[in-house]
Structures are given as structure tokens and as C-alpha cells.
N, C-alpha and C. Protein backbone atom coordinates (compact mmCIF):
# COMPACT_ATOMS: atom_id res chain seq x y z
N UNK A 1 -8.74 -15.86 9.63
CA UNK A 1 -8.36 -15.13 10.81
C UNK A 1 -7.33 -14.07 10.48
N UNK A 2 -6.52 -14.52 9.85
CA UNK A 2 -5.11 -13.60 8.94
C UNK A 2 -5.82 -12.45 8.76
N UNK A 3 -7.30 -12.44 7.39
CA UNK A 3 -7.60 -11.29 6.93
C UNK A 3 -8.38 -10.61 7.53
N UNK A 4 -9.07 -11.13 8.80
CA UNK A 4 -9.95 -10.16 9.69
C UNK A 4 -8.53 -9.38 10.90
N UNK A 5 -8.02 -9.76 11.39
CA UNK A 5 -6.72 -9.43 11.83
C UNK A 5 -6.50 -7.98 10.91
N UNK A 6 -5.87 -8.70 9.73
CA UNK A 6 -5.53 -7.16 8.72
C UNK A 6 -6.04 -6.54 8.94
N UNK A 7 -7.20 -6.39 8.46
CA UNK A 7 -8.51 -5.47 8.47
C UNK A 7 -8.90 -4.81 9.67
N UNK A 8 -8.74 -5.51 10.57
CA UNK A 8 -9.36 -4.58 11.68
C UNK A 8 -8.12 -4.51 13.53
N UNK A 9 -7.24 -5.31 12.86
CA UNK A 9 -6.09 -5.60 14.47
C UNK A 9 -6.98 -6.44 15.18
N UNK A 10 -5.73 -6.70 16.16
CA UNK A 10 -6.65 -7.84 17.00
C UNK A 10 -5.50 -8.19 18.03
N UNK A 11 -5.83 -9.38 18.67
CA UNK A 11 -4.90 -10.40 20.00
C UNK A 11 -5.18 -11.68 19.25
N UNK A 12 -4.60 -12.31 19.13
CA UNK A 12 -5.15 -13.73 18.83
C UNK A 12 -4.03 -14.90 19.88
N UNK A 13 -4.52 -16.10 20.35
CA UNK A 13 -3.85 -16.92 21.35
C UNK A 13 -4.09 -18.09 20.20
N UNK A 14 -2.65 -18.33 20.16
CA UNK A 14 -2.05 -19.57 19.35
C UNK A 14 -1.03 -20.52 19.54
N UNK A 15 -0.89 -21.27 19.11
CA UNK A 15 0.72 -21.81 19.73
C UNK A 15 0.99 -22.50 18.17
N UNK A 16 0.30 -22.16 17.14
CA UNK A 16 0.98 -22.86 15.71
C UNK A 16 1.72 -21.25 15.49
N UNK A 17 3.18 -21.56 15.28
CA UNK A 17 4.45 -21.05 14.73
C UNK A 17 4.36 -20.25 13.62
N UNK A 18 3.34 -20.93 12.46
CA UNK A 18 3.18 -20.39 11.57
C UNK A 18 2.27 -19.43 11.29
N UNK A 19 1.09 -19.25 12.13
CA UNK A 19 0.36 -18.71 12.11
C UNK A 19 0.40 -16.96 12.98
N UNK A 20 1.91 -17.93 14.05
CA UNK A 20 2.09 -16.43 14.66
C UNK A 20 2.30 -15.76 14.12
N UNK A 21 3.45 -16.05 13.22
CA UNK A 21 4.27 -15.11 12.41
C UNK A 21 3.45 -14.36 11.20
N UNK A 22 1.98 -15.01 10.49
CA UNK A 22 1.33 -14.44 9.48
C UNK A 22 0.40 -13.23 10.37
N UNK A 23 0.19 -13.56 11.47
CA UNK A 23 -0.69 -12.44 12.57
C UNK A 23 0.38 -10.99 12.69
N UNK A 24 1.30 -11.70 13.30
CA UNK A 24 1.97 -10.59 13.63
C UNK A 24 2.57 -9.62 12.05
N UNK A 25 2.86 -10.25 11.35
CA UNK A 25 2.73 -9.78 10.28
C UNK A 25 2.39 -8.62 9.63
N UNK A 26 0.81 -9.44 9.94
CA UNK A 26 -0.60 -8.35 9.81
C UNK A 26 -1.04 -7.65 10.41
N UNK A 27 -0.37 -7.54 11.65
CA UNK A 27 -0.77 -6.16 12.52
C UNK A 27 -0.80 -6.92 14.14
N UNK A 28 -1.01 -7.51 13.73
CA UNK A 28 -1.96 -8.05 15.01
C UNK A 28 -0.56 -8.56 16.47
N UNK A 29 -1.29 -8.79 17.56
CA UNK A 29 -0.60 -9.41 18.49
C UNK A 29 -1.10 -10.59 18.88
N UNK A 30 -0.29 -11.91 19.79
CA UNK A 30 -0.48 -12.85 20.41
C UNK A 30 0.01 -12.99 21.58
N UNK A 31 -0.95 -13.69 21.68
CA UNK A 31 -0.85 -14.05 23.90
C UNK A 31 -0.23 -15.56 23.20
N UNK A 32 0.23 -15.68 24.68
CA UNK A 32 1.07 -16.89 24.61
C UNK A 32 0.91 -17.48 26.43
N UNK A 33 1.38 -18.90 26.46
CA UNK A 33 1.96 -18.77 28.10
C UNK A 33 3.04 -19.55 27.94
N UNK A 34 3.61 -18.69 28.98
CA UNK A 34 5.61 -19.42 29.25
C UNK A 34 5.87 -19.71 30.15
N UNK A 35 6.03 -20.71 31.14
CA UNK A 35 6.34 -20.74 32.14
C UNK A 35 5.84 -19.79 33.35
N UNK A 36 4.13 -20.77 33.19
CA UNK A 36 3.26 -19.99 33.67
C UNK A 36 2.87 -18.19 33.75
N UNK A 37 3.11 -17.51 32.77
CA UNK A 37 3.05 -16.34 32.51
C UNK A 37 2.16 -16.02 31.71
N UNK A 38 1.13 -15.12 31.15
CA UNK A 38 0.75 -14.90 30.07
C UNK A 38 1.54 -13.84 29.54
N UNK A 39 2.26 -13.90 28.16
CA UNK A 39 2.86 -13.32 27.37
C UNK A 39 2.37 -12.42 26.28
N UNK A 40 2.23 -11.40 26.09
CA UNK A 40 1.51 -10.54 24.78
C UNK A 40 3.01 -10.12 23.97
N UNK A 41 3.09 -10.62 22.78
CA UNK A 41 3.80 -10.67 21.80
C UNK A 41 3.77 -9.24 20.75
N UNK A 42 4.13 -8.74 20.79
CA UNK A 42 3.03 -7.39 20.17
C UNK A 42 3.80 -7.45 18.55
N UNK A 43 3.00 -6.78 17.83
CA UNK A 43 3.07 -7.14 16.31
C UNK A 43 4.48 -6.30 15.84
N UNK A 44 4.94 -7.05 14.81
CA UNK A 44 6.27 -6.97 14.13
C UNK A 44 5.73 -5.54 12.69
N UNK A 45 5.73 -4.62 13.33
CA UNK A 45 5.76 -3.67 11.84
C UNK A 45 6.57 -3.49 10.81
């Protein structure tokens, strides 16, 4: 998921910690929910 992400961007919905951080990483963003919200996390360049 990491290297299709790279390759092409994306949204991905996760709640493993570790995986956010290798997405966002790579370009990409994550949805989340918080206290009933949906959250878009947008990627760390």
C-alpha cells in the first residue's frame, strides 16, 4: 500500500500508527474519525 501510495498519491483510512506515519510520509493522506468527525490528515512533505 506504502509503494502504490508513492507512486501514484492517494487517501488511505487507517487507525495503525505506524502505517500512518509511512503514508503520510509518502505523499499520501488519511481519513481518520474523532469524536464523531471524519478527519483528513493531509501528508507531511
Amino acid at each position: 500500500m506504502v509503494s502504490y501510495v508513492k507512486e501514484n498519491g492517494g487517501i488511505v483510512a487507517t487507525i495503525d500508527a505506524e502505517l500512518k506515519t509511512r503514508i503520510k510520509k509518502s505523499g499520501g493522506s488519511i481519513l481518520s474519525i474523532a469524536s464523531d468527525k471524519i478527519v483528513l490528515e493531509p501528508s507531511k512533505l
